[in-house]
PDB file of N, CA and C in Angstrom:
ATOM      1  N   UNK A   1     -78.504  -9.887  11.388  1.00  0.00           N
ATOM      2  CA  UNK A   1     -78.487 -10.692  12.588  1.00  0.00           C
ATOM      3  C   UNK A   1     -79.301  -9.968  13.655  1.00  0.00           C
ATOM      4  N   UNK A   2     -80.375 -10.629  14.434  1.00  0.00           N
ATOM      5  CA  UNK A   2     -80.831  -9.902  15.114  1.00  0.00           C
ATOM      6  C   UNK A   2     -80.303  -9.921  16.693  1.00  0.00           C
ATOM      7  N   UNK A   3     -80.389  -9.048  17.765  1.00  0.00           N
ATOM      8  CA  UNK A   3     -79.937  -8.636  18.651  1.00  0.00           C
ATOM      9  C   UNK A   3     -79.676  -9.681  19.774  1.00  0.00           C
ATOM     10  N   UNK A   4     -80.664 -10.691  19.511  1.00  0.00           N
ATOM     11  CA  UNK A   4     -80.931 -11.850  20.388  1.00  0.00           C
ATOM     12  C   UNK A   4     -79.445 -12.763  20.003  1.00  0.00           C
ATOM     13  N   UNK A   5     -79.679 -13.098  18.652  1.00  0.00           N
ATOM     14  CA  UNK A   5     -78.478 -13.851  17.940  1.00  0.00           C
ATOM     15  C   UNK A   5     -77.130 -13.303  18.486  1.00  0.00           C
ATOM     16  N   UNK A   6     -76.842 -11.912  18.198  1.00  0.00           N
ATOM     17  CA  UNK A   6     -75.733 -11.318  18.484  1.00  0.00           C
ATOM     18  C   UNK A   6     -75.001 -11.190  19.922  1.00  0.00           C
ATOM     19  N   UNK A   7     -76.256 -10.840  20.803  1.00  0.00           N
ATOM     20  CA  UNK A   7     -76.029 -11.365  22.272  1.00  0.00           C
ATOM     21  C   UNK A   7     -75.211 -12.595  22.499  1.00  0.00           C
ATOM     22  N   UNK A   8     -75.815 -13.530  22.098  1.00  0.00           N
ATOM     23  CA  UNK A   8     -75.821 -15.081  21.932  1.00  0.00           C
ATOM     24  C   UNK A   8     -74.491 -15.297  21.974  1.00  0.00           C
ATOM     25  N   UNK A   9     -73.958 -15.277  20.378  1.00  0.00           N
ATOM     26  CA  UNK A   9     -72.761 -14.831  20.084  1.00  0.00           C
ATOM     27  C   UNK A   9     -71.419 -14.387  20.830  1.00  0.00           C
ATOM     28  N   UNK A  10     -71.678 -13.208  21.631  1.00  0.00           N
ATOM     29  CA  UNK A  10     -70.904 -12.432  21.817  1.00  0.00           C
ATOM     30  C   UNK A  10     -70.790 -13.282  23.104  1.00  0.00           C
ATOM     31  N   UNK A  11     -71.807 -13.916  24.249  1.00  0.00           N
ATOM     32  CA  UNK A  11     -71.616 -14.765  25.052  1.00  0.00           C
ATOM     33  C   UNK A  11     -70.530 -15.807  24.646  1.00  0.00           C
ATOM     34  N   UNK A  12     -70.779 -16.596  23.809  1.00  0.00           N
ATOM     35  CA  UNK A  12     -70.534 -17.905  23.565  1.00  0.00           C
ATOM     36  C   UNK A  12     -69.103 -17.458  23.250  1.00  0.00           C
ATOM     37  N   UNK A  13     -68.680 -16.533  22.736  1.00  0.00           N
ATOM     38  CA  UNK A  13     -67.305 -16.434  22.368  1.00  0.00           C
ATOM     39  C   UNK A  13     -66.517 -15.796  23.543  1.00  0.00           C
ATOM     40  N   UNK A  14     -67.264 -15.137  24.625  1.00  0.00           N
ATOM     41  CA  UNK A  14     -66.968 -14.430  25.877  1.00  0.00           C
ATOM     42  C   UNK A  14     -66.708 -16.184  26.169  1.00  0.00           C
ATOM     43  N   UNK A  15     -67.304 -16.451  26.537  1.00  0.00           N
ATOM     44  CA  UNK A  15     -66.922 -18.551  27.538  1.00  0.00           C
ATOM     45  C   UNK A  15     -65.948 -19.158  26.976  1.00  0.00           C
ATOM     46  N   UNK A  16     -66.105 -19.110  25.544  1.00  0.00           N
ATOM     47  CA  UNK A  16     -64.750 -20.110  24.750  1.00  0.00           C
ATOM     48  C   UNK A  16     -63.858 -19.082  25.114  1.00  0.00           C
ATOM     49  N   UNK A  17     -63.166 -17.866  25.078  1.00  0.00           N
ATOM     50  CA  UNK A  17     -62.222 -17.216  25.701  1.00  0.00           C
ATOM     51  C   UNK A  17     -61.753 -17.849  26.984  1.00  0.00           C
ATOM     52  N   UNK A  18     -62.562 -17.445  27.437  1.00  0.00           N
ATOM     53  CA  UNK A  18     -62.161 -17.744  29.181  1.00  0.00           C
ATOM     54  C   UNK A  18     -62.023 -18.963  29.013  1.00  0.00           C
ATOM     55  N   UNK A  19     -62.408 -20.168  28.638  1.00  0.00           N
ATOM     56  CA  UNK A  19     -62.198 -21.829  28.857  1.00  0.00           C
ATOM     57  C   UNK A  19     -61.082 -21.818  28.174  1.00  0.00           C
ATOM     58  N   UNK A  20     -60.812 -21.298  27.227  1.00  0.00           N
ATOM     59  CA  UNK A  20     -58.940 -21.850  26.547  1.00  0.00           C
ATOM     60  C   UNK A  20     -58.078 -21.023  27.384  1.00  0.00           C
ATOM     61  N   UNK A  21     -58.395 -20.059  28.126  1.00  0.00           N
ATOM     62  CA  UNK A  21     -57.220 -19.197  29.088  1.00  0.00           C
ATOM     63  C   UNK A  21     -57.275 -20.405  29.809  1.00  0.00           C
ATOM     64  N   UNK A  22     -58.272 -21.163  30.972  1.00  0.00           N
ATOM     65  CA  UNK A  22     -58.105 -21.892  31.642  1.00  0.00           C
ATOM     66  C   UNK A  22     -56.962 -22.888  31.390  1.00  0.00           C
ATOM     67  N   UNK A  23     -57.669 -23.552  30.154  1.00  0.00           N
ATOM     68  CA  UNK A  23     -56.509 -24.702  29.620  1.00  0.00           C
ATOM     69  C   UNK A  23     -55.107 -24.056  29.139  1.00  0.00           C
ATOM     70  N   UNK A  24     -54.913 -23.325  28.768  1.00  0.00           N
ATOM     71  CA  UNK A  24     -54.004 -22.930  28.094  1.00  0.00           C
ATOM     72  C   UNK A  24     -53.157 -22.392  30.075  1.00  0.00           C
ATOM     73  N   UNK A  25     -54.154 -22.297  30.865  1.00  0.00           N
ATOM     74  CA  UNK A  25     -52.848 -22.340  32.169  1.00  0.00           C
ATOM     75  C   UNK A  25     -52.715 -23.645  32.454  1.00  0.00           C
ATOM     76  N   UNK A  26     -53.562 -24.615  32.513  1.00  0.00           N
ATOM     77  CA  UNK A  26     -53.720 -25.882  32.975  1.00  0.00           C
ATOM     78  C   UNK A  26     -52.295 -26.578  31.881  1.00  0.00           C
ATOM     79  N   UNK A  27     -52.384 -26.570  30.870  1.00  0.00           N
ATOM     80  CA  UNK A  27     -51.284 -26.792  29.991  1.00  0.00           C
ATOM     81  C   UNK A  27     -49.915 -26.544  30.733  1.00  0.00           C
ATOM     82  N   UNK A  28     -49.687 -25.372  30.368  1.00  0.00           N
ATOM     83  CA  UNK A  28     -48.337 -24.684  31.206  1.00  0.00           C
ATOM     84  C   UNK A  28     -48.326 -25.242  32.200  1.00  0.00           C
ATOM     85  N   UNK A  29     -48.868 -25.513  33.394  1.00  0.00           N
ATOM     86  CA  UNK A  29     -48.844 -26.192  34.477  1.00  0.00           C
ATOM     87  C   UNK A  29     -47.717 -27.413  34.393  1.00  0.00           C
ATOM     88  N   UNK A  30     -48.981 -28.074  33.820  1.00  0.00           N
ATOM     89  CA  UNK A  30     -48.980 -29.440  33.703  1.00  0.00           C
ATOM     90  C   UNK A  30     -47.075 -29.608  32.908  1.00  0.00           C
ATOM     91  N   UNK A  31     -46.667 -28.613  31.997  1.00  0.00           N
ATOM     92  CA  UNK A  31     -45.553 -29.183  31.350  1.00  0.00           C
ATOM     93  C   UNK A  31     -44.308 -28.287  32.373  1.00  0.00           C
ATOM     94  N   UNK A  32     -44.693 -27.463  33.325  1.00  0.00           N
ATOM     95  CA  UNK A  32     -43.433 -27.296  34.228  1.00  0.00           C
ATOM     96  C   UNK A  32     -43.649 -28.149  35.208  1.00  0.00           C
ATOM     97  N   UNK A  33     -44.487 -29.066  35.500  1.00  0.00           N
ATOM     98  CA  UNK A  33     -44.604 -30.002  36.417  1.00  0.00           C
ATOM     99  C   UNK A  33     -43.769 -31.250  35.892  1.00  0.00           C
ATOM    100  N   UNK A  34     -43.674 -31.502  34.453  1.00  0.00           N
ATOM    101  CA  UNK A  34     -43.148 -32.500  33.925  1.00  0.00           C
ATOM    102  C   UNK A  34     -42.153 -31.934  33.820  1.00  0.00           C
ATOM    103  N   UNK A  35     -41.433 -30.726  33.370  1.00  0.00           N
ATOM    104  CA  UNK A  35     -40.224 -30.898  34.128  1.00  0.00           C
ATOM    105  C   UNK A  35     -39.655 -31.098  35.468  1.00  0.00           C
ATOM    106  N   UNK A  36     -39.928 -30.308  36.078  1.00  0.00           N
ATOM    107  CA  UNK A  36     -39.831 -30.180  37.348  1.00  0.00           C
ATOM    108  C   UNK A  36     -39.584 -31.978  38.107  1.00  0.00           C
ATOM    109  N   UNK A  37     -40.771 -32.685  37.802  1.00  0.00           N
ATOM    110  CA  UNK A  37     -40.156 -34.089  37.674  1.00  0.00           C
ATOM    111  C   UNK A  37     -39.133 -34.982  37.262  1.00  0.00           C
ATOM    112  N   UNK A  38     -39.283 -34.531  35.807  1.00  0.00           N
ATOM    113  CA  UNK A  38     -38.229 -35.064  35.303  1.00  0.00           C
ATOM    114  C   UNK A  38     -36.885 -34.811  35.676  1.00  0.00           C
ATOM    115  N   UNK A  39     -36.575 -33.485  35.833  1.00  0.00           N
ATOM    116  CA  UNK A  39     -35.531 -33.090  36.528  1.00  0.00           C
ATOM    117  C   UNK A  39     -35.304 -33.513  37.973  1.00  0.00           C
ATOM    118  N   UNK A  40     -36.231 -33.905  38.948  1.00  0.00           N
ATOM    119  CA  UNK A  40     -35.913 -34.341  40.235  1.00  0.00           C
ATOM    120  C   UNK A  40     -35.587 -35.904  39.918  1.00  0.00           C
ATOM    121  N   UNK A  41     -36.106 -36.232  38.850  1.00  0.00           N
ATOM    122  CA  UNK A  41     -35.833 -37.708  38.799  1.00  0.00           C
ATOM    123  C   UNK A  41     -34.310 -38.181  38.599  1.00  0.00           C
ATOM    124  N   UNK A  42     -33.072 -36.904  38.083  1.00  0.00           N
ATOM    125  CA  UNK A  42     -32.218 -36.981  37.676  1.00  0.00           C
ATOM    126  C   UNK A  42     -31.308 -37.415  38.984  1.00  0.00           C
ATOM    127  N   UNK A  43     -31.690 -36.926  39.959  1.00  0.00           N
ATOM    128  CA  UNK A  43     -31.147 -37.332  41.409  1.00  0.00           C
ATOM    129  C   UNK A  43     -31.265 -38.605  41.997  1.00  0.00           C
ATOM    130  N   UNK A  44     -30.083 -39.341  42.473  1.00  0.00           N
ATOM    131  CA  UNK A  44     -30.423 -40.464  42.773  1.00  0.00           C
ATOM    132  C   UNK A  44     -31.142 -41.141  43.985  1.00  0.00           C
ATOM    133  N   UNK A  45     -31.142 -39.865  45.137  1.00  0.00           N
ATOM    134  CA  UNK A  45     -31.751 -40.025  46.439  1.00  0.00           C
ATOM    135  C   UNK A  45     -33.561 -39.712  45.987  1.00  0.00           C
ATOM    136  N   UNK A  46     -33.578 -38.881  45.206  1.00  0.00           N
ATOM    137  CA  UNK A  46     -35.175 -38.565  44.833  1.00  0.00           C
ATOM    138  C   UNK A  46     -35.448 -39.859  43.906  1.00  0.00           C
ATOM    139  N   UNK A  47     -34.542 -40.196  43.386  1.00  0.00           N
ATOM    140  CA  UNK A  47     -35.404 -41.346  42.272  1.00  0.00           C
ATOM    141  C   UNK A  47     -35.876 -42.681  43.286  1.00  0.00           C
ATOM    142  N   UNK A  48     -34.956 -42.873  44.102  1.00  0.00           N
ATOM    143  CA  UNK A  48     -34.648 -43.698  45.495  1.00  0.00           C
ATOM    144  C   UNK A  48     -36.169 -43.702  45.765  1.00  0.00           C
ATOM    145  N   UNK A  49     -36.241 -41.991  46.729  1.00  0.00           N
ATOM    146  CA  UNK A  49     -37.335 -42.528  47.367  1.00  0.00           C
ATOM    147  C   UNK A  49     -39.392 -42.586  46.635  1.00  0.00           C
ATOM    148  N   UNK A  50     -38.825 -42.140  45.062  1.00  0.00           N
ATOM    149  CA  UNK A  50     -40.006 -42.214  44.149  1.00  0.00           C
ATOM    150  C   UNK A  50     -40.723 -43.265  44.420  1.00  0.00           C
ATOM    151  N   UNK A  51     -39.475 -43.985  44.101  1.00  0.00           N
ATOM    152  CA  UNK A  51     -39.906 -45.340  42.800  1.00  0.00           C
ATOM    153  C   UNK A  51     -38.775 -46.297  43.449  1.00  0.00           C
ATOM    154  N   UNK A  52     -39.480 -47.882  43.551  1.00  0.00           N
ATOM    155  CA  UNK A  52     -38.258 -48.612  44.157  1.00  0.00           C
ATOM    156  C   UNK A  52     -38.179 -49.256  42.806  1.00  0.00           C
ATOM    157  N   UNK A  53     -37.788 -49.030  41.613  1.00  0.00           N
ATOM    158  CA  UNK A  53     -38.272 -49.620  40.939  1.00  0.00           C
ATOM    159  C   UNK A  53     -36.036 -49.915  40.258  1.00  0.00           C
ATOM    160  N   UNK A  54     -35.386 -49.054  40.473  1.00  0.00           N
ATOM    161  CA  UNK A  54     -34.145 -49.292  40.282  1.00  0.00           C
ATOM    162  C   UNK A  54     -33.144 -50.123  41.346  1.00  0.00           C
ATOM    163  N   UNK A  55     -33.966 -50.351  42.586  1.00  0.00           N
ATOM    164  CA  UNK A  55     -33.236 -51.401  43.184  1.00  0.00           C
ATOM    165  C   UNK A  55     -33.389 -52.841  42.521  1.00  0.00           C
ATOM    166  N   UNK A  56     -34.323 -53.061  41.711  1.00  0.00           N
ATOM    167  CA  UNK A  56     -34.453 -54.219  40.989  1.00  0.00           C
ATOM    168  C   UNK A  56     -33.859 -54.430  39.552  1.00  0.00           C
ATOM    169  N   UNK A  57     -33.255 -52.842  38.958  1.00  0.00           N
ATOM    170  CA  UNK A  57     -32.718 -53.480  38.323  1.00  0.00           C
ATOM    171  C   UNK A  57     -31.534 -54.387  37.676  1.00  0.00           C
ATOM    172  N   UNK A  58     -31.322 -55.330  37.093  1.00  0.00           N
ATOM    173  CA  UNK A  58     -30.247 -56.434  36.766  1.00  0.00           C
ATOM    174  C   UNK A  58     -30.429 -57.656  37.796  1.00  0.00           C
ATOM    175  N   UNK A  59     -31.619 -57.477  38.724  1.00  0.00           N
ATOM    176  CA  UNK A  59     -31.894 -58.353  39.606  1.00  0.00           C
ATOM    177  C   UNK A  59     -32.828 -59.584  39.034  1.00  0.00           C
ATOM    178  N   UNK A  60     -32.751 -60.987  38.898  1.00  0.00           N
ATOM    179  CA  UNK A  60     -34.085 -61.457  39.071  1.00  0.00           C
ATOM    180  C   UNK A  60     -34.461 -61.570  39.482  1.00  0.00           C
ATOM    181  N   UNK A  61     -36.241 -61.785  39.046  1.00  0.00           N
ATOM    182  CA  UNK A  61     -37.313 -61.963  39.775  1.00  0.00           C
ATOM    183  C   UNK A  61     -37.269 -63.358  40.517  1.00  0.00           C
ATOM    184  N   UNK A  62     -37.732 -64.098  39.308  1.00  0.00           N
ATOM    185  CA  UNK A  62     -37.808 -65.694  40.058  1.00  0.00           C
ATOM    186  C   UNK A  62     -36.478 -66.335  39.923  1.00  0.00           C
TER     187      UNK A  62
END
């Protein structure tokens, strides 16, 4: 392999490192955020002021 190639290489696998650390925090994020939601959703004053979407229910529409 010549030196150029190997450079190359050693870049390209230096970037894919660093881009899956990124995601791999972006991940984690993203799934204590979904808890973190989900769990506030368990409250009935937070679900209240989310989403009006349980004052309607057993209600009809038309």
């Amino acid at each position: 392999m010549s030196l150029n190639k190997y450079n190359n290489r050693k870049r390209l696998i230096k970037w894919t490192d660093e881009i899956s650390s990124i995601i791999k925090k972006i991940i984690i994020t993203l799934v204590i955020l979904l808890v973190c939601s989900q769990a506030a959703l368990q409250n009935n004053s937070v679900r209240l002021w989310l989403t009006g979407v349980d004052q309607w229910e057993g209600t009809r529409l038309n």
